[in-house]
N, C-alpha and C. Protein backbone atom coordinates (compact mmCIF):
# COMPACT_ATOMS: atom_id res chain seq x y z
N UNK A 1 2.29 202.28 -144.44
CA UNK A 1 1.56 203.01 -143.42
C UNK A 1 0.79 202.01 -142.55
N UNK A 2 0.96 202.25 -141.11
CA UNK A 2 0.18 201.38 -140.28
C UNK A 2 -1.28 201.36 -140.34
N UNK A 3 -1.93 200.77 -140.11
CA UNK A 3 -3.61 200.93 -139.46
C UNK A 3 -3.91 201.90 -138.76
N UNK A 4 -3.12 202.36 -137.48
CA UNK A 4 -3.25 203.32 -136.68
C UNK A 4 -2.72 204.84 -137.18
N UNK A 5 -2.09 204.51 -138.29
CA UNK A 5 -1.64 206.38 -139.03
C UNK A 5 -2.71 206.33 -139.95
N UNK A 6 -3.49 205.26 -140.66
CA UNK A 6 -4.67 205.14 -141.14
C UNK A 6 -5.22 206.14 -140.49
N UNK A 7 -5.91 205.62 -139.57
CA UNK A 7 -7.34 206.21 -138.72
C UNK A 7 -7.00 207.38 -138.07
N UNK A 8 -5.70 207.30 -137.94
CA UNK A 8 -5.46 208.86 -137.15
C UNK A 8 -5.19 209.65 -138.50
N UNK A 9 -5.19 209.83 -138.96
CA UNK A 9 -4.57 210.36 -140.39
C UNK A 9 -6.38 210.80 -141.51
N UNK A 10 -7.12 209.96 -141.15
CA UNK A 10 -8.28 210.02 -141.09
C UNK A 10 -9.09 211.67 -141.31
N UNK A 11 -9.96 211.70 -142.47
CA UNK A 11 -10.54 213.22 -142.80
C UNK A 11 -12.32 212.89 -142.61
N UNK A 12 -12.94 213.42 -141.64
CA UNK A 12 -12.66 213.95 -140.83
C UNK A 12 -11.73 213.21 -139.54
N UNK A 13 -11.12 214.08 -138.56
CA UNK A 13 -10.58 213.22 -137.64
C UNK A 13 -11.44 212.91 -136.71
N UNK A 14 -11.67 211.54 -136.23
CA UNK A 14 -12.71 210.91 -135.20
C UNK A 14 -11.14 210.28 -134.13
N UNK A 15 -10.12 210.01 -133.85
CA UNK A 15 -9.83 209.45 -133.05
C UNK A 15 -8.16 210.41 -132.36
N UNK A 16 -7.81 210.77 -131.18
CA UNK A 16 -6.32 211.77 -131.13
C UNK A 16 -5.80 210.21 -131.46
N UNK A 17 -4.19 210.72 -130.96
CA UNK A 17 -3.18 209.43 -131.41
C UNK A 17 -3.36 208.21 -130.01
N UNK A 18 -4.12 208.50 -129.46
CA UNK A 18 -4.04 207.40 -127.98
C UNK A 18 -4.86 206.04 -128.56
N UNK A 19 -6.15 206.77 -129.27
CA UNK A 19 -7.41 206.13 -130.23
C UNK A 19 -6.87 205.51 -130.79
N UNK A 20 -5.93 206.58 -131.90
CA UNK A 20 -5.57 205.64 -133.42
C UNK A 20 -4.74 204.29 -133.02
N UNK A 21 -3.80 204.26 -132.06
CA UNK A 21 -3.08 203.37 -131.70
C UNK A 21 -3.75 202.04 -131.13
N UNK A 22 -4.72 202.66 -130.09
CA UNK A 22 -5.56 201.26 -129.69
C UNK A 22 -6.38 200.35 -131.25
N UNK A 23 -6.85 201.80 -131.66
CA UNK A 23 -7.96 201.09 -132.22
C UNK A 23 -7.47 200.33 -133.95
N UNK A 24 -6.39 200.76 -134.24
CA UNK A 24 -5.39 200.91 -135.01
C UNK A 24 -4.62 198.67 -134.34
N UNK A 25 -4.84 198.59 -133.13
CA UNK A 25 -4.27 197.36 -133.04
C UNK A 25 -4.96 196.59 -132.42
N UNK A 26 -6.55 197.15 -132.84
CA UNK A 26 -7.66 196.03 -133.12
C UNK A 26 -8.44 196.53 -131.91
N UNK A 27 -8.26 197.16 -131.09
CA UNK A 27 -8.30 197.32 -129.47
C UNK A 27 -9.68 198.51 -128.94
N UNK A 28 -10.81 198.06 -129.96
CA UNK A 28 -11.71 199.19 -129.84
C UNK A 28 -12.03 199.19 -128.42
N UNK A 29 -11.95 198.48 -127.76
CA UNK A 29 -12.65 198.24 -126.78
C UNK A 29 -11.72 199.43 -125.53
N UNK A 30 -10.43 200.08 -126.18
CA UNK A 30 -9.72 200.88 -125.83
C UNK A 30 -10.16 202.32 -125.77
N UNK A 31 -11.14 202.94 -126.84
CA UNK A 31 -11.32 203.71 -127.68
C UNK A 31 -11.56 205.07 -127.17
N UNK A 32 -12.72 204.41 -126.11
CA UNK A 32 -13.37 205.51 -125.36
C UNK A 32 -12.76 205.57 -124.22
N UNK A 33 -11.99 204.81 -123.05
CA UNK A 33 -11.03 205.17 -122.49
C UNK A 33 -9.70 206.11 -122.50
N UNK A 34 -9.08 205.94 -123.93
CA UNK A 34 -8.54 206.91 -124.41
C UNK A 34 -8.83 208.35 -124.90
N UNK A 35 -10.14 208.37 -125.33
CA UNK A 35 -10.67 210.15 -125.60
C UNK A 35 -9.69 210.78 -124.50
N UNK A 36 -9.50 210.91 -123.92
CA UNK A 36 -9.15 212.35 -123.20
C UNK A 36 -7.45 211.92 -122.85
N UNK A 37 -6.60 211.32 -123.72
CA UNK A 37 -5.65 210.67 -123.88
C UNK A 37 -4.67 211.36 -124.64
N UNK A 38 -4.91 212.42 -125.51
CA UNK A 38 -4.63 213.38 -126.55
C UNK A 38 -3.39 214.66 -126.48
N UNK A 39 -2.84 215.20 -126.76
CA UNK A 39 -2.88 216.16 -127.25
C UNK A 39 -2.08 216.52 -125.78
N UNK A 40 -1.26 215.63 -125.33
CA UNK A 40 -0.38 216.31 -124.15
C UNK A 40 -1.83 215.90 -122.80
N UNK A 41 -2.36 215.07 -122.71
CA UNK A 41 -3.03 215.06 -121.44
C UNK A 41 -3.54 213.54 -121.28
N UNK A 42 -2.42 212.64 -121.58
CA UNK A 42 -1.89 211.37 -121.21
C UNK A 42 -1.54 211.44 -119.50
N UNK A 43 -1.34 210.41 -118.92
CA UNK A 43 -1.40 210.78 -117.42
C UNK A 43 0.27 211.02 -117.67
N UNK A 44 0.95 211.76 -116.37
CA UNK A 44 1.85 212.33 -116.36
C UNK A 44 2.53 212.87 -117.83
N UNK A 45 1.83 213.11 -118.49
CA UNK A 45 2.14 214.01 -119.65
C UNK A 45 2.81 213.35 -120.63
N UNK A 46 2.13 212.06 -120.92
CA UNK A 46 3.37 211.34 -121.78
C UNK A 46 2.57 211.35 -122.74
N UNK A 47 3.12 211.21 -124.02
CA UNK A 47 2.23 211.11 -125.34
C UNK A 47 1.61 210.42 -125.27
N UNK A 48 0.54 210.43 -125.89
CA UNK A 48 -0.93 209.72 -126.29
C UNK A 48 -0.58 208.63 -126.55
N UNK A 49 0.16 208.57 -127.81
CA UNK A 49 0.38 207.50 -128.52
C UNK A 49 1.08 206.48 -127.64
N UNK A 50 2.27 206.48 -126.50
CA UNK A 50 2.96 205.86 -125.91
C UNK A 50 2.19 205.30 -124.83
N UNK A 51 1.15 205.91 -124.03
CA UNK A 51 0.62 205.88 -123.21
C UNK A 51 -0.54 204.51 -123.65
N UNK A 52 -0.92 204.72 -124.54
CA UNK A 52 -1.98 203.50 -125.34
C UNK A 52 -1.05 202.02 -126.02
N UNK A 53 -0.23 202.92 -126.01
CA UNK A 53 0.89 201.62 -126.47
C UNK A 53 1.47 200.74 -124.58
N UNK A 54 1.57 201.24 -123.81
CA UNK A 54 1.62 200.87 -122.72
C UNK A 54 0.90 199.88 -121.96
N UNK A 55 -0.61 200.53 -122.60
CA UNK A 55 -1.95 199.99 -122.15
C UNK A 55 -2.02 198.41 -122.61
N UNK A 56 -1.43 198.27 -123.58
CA UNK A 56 -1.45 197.38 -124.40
C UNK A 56 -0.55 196.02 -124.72
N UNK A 57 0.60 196.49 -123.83
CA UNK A 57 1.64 195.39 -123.71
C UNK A 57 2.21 195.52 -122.28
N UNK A 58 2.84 194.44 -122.19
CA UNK A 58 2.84 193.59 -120.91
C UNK A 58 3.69 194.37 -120.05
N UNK A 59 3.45 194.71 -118.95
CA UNK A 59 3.87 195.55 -117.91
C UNK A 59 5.34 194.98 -117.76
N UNK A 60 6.12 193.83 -117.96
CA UNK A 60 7.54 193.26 -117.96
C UNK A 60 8.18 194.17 -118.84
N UNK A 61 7.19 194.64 -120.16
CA UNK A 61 8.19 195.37 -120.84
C UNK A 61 8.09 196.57 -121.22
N UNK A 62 7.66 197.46 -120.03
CA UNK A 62 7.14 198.74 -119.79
C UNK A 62 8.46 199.62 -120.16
N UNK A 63 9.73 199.16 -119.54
CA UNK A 63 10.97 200.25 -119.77
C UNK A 63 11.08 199.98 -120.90
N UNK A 64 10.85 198.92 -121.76
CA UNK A 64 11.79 198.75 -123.27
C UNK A 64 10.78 199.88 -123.83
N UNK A 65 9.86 199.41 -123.96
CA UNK A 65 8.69 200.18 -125.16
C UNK A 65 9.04 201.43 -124.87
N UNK A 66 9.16 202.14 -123.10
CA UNK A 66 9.72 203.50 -123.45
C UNK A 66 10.72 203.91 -123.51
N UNK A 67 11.78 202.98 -123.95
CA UNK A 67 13.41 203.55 -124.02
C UNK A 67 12.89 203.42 -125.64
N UNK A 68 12.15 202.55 -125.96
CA UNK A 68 12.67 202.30 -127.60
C UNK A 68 11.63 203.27 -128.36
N UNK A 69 10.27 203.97 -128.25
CA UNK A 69 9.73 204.74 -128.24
C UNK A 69 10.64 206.18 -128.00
N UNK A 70 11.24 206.23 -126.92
CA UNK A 70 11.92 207.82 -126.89
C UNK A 70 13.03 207.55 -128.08
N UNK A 71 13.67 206.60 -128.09
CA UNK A 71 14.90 206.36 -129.22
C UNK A 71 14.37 206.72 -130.46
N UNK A 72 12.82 206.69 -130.71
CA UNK A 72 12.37 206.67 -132.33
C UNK A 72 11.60 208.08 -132.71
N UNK A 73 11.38 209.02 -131.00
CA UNK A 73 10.57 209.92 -131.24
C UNK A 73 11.50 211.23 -130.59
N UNK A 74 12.78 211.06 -129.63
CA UNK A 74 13.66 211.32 -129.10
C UNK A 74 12.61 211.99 -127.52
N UNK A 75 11.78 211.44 -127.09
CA UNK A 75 11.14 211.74 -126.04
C UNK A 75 10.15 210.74 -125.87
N UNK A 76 9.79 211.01 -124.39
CA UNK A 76 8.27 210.11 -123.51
C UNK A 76 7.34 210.97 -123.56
N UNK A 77 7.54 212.46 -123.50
CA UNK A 77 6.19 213.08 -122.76
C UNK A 77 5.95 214.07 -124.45
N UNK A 78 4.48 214.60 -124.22
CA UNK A 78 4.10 215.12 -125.49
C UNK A 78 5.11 216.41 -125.65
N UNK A 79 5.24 217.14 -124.67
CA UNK A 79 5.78 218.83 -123.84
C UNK A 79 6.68 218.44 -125.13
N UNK A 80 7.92 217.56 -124.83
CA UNK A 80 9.26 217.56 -125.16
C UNK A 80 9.63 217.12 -126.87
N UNK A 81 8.04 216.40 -127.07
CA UNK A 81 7.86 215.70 -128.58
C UNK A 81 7.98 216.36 -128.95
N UNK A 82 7.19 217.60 -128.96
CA UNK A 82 6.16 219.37 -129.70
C UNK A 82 6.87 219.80 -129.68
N UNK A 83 7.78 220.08 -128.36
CA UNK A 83 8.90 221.41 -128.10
C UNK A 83 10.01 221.48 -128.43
N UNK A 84 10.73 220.25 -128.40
CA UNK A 84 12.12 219.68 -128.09
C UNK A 84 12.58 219.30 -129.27
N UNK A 85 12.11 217.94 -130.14
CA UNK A 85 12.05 217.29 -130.86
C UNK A 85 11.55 217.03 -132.04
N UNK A 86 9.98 217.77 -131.90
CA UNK A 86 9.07 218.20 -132.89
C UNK A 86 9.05 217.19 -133.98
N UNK A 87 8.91 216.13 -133.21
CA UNK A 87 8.35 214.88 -133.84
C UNK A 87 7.15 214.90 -134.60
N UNK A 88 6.39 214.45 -135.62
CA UNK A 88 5.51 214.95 -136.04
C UNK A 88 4.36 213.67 -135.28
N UNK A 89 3.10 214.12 -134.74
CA UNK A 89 2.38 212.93 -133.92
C UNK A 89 2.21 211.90 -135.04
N UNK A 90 2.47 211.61 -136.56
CA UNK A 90 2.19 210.80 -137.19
C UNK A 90 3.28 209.75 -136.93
N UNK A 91 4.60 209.99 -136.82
CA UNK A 91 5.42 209.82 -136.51
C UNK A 91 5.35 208.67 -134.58
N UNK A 92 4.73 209.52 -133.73
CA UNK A 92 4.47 208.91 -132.69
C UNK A 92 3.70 208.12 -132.71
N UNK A 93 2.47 208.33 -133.16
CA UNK A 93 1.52 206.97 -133.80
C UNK A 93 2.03 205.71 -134.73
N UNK A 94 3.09 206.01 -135.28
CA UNK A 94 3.32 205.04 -135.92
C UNK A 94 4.17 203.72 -135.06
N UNK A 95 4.92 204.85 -134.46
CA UNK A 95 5.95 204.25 -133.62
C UNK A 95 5.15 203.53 -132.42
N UNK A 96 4.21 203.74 -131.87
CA UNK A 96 3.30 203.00 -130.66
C UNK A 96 2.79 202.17 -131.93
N UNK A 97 2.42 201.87 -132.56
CA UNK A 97 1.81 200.95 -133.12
C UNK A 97 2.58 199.82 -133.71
N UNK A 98 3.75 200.20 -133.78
CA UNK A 98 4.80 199.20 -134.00
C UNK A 98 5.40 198.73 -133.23
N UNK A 99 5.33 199.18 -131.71
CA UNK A 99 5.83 198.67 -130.44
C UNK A 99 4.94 197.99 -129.73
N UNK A 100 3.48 198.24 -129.88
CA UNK A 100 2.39 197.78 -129.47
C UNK A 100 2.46 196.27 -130.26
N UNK A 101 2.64 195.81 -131.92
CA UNK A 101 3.21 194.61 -132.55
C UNK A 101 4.12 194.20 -131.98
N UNK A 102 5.29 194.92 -131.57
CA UNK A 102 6.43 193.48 -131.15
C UNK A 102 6.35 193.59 -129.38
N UNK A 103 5.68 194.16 -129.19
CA UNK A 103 5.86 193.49 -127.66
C UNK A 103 4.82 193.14 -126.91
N UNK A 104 3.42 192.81 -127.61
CA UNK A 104 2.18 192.64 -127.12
C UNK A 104 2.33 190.87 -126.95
N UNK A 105 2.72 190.25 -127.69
CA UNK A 105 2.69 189.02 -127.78
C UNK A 105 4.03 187.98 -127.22
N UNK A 106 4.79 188.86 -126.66
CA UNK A 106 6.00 188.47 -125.98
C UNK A 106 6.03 187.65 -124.73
């Protein structure tokens, strides 16, 4: 289990999956920017989790993280996660937090 399914996974819950992911890859300084990052209200509707994972690695490799993110969650936006796919957000958190590792330092 990652750091970021840690804290999001967390009783009581203090952080949605935008949080767990920043703060989850050391990135408190993310934390409070993300509050309102949650739960389908990422900008243009993309998951939390992807959206913080974005924040976080290098704009060169903006298409990979979200081709390889939709490949692991079978979607970008929360709508299609929940609706479509019904990925479980532990699942999306995990996956930004493991994409946020291999492509932050690239």
């Amino acid at each position: 289990m990652t750091k970021a399914e840690e804290i999001f996974s967390a009783v009581p819950k203090t952080h949605n999956c935008a949080q767990a992911v920043a703060a989850g890859a050391g990135r408190d300084d993310l934390v409070t920017a993300l509050a309102t990052c949650g739960g389908g209200r990422a900008p243009c509707g993309l998951c939390g989790a992807l959206h913080a994972a974005l924040a976080m690695t290098p704009a060169e490799h903006h298409e990979k993280v979200k081709a390889d993110f939709a490949a692991a969650t079978g979607a970008t936006t929360c709508r299609e996660i929940k609706s479509a796919t019904r990925t479980p957000c532990i699942k999306c958190v995990a996956t930004g937090a493991i994409l946020v590792e291999q492509y932050r330092g690239e």
